[in-house]
Protein backbone atom coordinates (compact mmCIF):
# COMPACT_ATOMS: atom_id res chain seq x y z
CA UNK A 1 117.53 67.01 36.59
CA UNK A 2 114.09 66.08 37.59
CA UNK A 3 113.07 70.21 37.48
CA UNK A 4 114.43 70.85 34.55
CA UNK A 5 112.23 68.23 32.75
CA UNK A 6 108.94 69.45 34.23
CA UNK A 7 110.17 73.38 33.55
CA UNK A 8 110.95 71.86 29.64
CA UNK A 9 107.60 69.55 29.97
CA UNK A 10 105.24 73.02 31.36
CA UNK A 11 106.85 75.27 28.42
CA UNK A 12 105.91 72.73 25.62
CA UNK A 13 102.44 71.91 26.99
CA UNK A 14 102.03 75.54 27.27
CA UNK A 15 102.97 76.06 24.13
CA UNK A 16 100.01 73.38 22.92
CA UNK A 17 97.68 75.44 25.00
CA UNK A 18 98.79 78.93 23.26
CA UNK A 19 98.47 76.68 19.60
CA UNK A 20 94.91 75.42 20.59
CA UNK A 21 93.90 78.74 21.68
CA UNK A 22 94.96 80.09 17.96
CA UNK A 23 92.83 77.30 16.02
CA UNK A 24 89.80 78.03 18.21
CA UNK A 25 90.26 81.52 17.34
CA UNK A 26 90.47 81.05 13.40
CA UNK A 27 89.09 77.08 13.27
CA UNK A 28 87.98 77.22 9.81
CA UNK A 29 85.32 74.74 11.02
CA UNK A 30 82.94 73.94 14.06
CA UNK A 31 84.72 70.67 14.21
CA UNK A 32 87.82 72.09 14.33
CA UNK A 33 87.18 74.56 17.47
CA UNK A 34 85.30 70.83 19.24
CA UNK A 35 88.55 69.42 18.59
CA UNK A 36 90.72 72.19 19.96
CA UNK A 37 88.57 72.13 22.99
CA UNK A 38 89.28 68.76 23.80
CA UNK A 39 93.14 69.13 22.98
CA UNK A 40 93.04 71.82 25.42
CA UNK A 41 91.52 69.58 28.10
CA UNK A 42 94.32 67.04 27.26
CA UNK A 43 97.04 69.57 28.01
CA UNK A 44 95.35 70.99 30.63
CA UNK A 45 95.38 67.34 32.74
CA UNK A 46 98.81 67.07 31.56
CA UNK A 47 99.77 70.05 33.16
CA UNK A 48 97.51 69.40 36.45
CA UNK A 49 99.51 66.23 36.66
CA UNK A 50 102.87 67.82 36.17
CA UNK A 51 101.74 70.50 39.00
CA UNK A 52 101.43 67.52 41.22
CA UNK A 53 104.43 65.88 40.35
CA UNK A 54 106.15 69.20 41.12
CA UNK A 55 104.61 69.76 44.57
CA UNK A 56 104.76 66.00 45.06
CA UNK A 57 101.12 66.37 46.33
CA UNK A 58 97.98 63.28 45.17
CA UNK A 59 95.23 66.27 45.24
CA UNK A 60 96.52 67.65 41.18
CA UNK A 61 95.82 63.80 40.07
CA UNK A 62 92.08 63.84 41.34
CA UNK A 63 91.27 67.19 40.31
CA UNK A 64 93.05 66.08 36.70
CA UNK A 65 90.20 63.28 36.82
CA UNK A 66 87.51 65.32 37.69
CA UNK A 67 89.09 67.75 34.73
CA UNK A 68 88.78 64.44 31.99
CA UNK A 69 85.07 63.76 33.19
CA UNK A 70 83.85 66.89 32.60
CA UNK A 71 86.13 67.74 29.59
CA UNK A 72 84.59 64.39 28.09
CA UNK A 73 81.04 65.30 28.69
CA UNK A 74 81.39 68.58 27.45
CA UNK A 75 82.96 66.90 24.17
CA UNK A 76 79.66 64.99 23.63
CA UNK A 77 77.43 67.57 24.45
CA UNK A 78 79.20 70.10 21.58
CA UNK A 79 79.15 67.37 19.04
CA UNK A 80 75.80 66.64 19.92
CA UNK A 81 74.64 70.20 19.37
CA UNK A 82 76.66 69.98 16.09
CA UNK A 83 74.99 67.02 14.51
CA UNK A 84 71.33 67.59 15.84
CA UNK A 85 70.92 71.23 17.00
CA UNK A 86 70.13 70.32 20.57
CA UNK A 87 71.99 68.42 23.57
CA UNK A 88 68.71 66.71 25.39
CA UNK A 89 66.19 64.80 23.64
């Protein structure tokens, strides 16, 4: 029962990843592509995490942590280029 879940589970978060792909693609907006970036981060963890459920293995969880630091620095640094044009002062 437990495999069918994460099969179900990987198709819809794969899904999100396929629909975040398509509104970087045609984001009518900068904003919108930032925030399609960072969706994509949030399935991609979600996905690391199922991995390690499925292999029943602790390494997926620290490389999905690793994955959220750096997807949350890259978020600030894009909005940052956004509202002032550069990313260091």
């Amino acid at each position: 029962m437990i495999t069918t879940a994460l099969i179900f589970a990987f198709g819809c978060f794969g899904l999100g990843l396929l629909f975040n792909l398509w509104r970087i693609a045609i984001g009518p907006d900068s904003a919108d592509r930032i925030l399609a970036l960072d969706t994509m981060v949030i399935n991609i963890i979600a996905l690391l995490i199922l991995y390690g459920i499925w292999q029943g293995t602790a390494v997926y969880y620290e490389a999905s942590m690793l994955v959220a630091m750096v997807g949350f620095v890259s978020t600030v640094a894009y909005c940052r280029f956004v509202l002032r044009g550069d990313i260091i002062e």
